[in-house]
Protein backbone atom coordinates (compact mmCIF):
# COMPACT_ATOMS: atom_id res chain seq x y z
CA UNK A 1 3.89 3.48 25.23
CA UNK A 2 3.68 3.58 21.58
CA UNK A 3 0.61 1.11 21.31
CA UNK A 4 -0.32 -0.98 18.06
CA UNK A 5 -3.57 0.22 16.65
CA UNK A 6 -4.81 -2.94 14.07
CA UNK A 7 -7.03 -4.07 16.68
CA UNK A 8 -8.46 -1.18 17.97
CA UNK A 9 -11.00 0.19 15.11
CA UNK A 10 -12.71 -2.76 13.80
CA UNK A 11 -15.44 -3.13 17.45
CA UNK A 12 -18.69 -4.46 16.76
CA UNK A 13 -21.88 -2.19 16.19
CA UNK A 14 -23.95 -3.69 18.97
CA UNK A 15 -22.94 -4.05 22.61
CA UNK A 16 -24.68 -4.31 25.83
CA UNK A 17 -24.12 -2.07 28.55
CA UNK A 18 -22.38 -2.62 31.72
CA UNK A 19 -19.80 -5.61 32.68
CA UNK A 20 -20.98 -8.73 30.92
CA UNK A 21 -22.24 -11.30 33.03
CA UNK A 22 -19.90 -14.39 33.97
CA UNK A 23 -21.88 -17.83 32.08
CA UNK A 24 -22.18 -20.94 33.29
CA UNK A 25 -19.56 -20.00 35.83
CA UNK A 26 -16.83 -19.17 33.93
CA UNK A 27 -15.04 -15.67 34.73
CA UNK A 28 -14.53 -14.61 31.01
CA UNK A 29 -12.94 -11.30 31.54
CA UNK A 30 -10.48 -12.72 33.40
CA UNK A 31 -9.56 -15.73 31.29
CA UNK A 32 -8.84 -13.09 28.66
CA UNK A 33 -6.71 -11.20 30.54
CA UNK A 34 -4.38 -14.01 31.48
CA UNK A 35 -4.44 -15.43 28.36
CA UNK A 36 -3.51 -12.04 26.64
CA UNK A 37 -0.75 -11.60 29.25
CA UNK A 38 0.37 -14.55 27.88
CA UNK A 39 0.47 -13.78 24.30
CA UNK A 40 1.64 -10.12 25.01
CA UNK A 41 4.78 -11.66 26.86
CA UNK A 42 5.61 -14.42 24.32
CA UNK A 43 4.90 -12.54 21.12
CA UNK A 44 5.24 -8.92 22.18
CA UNK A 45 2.17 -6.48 22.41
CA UNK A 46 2.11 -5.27 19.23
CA UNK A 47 2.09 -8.90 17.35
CA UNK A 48 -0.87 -10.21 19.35
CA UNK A 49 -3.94 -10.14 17.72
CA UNK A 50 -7.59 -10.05 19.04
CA UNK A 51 -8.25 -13.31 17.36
CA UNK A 52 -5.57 -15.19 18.69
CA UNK A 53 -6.73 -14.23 22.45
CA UNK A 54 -10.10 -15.08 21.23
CA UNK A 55 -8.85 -18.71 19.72
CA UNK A 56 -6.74 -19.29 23.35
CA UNK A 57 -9.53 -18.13 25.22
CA UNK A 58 -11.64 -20.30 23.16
CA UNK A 59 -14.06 -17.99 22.21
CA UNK A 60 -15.19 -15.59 19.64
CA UNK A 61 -13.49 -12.25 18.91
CA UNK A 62 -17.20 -10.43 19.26
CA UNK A 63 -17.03 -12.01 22.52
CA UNK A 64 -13.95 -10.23 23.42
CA UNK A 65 -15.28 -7.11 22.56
CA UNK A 66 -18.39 -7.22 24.70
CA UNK A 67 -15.57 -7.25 27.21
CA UNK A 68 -13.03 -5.09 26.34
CA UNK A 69 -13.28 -2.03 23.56
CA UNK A 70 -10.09 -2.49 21.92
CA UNK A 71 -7.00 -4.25 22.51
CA UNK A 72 -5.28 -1.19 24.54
CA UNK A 73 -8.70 -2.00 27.03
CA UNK A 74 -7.21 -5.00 27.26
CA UNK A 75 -3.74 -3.88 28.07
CA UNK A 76 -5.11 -1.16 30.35
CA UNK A 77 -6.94 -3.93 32.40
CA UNK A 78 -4.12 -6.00 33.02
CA UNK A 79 -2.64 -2.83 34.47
CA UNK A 80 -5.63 -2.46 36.61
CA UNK A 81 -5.43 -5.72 37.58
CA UNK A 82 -1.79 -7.45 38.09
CA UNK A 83 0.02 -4.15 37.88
CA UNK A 84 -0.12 -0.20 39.00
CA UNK A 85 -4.03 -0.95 40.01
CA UNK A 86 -3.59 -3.13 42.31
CA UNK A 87 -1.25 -0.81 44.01
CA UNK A 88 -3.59 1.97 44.50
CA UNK A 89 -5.88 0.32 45.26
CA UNK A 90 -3.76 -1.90 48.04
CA UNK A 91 -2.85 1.88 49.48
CA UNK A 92 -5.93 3.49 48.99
CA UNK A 93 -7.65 0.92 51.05
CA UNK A 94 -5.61 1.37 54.26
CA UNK A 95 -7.42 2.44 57.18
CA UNK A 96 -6.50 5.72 58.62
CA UNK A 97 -7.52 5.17 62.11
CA UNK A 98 -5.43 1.91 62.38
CA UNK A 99 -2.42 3.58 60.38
CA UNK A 100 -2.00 6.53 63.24
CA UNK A 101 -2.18 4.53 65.78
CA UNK A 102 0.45 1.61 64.56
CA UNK A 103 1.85 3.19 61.49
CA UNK A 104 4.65 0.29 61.77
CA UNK A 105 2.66 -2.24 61.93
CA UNK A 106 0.26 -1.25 59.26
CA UNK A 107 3.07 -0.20 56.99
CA UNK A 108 4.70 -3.36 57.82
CA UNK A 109 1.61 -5.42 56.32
CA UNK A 110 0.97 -3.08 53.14
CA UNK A 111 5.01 -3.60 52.13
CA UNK A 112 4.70 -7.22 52.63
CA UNK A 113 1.48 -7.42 50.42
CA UNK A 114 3.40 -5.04 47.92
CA UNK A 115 6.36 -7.81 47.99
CA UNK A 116 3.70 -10.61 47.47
CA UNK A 117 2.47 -9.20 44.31
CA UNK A 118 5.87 -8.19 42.56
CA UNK A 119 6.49 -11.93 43.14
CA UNK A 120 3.51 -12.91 41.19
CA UNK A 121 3.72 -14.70 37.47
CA UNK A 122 1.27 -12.03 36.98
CA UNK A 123 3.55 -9.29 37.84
CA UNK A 124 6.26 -10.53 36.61
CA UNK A 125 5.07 -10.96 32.38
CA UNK A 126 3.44 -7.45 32.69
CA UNK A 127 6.71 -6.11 34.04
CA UNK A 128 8.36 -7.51 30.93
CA UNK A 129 5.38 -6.48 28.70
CA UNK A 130 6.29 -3.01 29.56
CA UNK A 131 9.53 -2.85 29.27
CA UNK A 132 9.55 -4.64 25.98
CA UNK A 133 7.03 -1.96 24.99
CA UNK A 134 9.18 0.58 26.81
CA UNK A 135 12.29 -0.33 24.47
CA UNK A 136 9.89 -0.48 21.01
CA UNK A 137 8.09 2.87 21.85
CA UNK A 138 11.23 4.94 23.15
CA UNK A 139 9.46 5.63 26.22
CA UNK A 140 6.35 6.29 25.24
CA UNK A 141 3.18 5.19 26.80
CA UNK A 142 -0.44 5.20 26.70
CA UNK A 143 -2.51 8.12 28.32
CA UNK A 144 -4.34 5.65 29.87
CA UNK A 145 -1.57 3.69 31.53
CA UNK A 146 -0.22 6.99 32.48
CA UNK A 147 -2.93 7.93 34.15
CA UNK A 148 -3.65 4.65 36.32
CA UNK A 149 0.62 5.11 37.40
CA UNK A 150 -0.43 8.87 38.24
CA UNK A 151 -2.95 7.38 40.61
CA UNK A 152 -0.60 5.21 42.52
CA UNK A 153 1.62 8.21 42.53
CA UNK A 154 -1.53 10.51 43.57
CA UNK A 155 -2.47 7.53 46.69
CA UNK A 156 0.73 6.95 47.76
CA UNK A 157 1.49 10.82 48.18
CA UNK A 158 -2.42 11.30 50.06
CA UNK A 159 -0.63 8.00 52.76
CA UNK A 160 2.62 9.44 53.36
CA UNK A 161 1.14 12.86 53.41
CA UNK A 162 -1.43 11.44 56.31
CA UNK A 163 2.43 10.17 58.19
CA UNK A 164 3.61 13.23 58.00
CA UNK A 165 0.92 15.51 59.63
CA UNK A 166 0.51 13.15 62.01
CA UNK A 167 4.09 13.71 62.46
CA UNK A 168 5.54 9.95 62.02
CA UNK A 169 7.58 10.76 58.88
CA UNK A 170 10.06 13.88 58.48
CA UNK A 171 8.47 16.86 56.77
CA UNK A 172 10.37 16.55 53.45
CA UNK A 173 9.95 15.65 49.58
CA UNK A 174 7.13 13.11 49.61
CA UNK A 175 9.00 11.27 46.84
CA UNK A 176 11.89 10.53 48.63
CA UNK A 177 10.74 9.14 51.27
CA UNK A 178 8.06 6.98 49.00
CA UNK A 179 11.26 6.34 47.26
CA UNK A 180 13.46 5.11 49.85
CA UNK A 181 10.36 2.98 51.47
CA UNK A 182 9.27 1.21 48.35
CA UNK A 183 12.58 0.75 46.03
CA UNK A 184 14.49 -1.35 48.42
CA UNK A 185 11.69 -3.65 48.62
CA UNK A 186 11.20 -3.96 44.41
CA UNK A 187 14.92 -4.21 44.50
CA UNK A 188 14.59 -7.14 46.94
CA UNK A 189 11.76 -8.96 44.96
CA UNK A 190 14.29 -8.95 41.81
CA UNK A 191 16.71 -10.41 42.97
CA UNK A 192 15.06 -13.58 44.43
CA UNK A 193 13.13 -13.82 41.07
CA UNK A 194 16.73 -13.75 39.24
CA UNK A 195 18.18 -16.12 41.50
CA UNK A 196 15.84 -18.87 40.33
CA UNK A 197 15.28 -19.71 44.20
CA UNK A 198 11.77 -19.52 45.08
CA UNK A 199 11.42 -21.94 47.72
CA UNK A 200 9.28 -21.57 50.34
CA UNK A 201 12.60 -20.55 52.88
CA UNK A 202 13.85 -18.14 50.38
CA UNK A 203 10.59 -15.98 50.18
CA UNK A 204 9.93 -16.25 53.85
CA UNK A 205 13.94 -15.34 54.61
CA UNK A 206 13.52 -12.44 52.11
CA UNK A 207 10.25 -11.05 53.72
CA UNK A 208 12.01 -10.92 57.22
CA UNK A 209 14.52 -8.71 55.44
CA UNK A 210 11.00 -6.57 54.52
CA UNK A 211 9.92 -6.56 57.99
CA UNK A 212 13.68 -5.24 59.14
CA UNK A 213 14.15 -2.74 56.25
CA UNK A 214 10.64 -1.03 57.16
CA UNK A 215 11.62 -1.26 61.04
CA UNK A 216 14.66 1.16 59.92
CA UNK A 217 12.96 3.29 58.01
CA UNK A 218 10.69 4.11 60.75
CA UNK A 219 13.59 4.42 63.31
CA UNK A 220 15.43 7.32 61.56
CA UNK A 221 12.27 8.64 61.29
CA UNK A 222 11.19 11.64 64.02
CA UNK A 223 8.97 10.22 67.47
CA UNK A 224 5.24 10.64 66.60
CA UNK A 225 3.84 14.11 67.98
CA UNK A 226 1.65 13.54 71.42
């Protein structure tokens, strides 16, 4: 992702260490975050400025920085946070034990949570951040947000490598069988959000249709070893 720079240089000269505290109760960092998700989705990455976060946030743009270094921080967290993150760190939490002995069941839960959050508002702006930015750059996109993708690429490949020596999955390409797991279910997600219906039916309807696409992915899938 090509990102825009004008923001990024001008950081003040004195900063604390460590995660600023929350004041009076009020969860800055994130206030910033979903009102730059905002901005970035209206306006486009690239024609947001640090002070107009800072004026929606409704606070000052030195206040932003003892947050977040640059604008591309900023980006990166909501990455971290409503997008790639939040994967890995949905996957990497899974407990091993429990996932050999009811890899269905366990797999069953972690798709359904990766449904829930591709349904999010969240979700949903960053997805069109990127591919806005996606279209501008070419392609191109921040080492940063490279790496955190390469981490959800790194933790989903450590899970499904687990599967397979425990001899639940088929000993093939890793990718295609992360691949033909996770796409149906994105696929899924997309189409409800395109369809304008998001009643309380339609979602639950749609994550039964989760629930049966992971039970036959598992069937064509070789018995577990003894």
């Amino acid at each position: 992702m090509n990102l825009d720079t004008k923001d990024v240089e001008v950081t003040p000269t004195l900063r604390g260490r460590g995660r600023p505290r929350k004041e009076g109760g009020r969860d800055t960092r994130s206030e910033i975050l979903r009102a730059s998700l905002d901005l970035f989705a209206a306006k486009t990455y690239p024609d947001t400025s640090i002070r107009e976060i800072a004026r929606t946030v409704g606070i000052t743009e030195a206040a932003i920085y003892g947050h977040f270094e640059s604008k591309e921080k900023i980006l990166l967290g909501l990455f971290e946070t409503y997008g790639p993150g939040r994967i890995a760190r949905l996957f990497g939490g899974v407990d091993k034990v429990e996932l050999a002995a009811c890899p269905v069941r366990v797999v069953t839960d972690l798709l359904l949570s990766f449904y829930d959050h591709f349904g999010t508002e969240e979700s949903m702006k960053l997805f069109k951040v990127h591919a806005m930015e996606a279209i501008r750059s070419g392609g191109k996109q921040s080492p940063a947000i490279v790496d955190v993708e390469c981490r959800v690429e790194e933790t989903l490949d450590e899970v499904f490598a687990f599967l397979q020596e425990k001899g639940v999955l088929e000993q093939c390409n890793r990718r295609v069988l992360i691949a033909q797991l996770l796409a149906p279910v994105m696929v899924m997600r997309f189409h409800l959000f395109k369809s304008g219906n998001h009643s309380l039916e339609a979602v639950a309807n749609t994550r039964e249709l989760v629930k049966e696409h992971v039970a036959i992915f598992f069937k064509r899938q070789p018995a577990p070893r003894e």
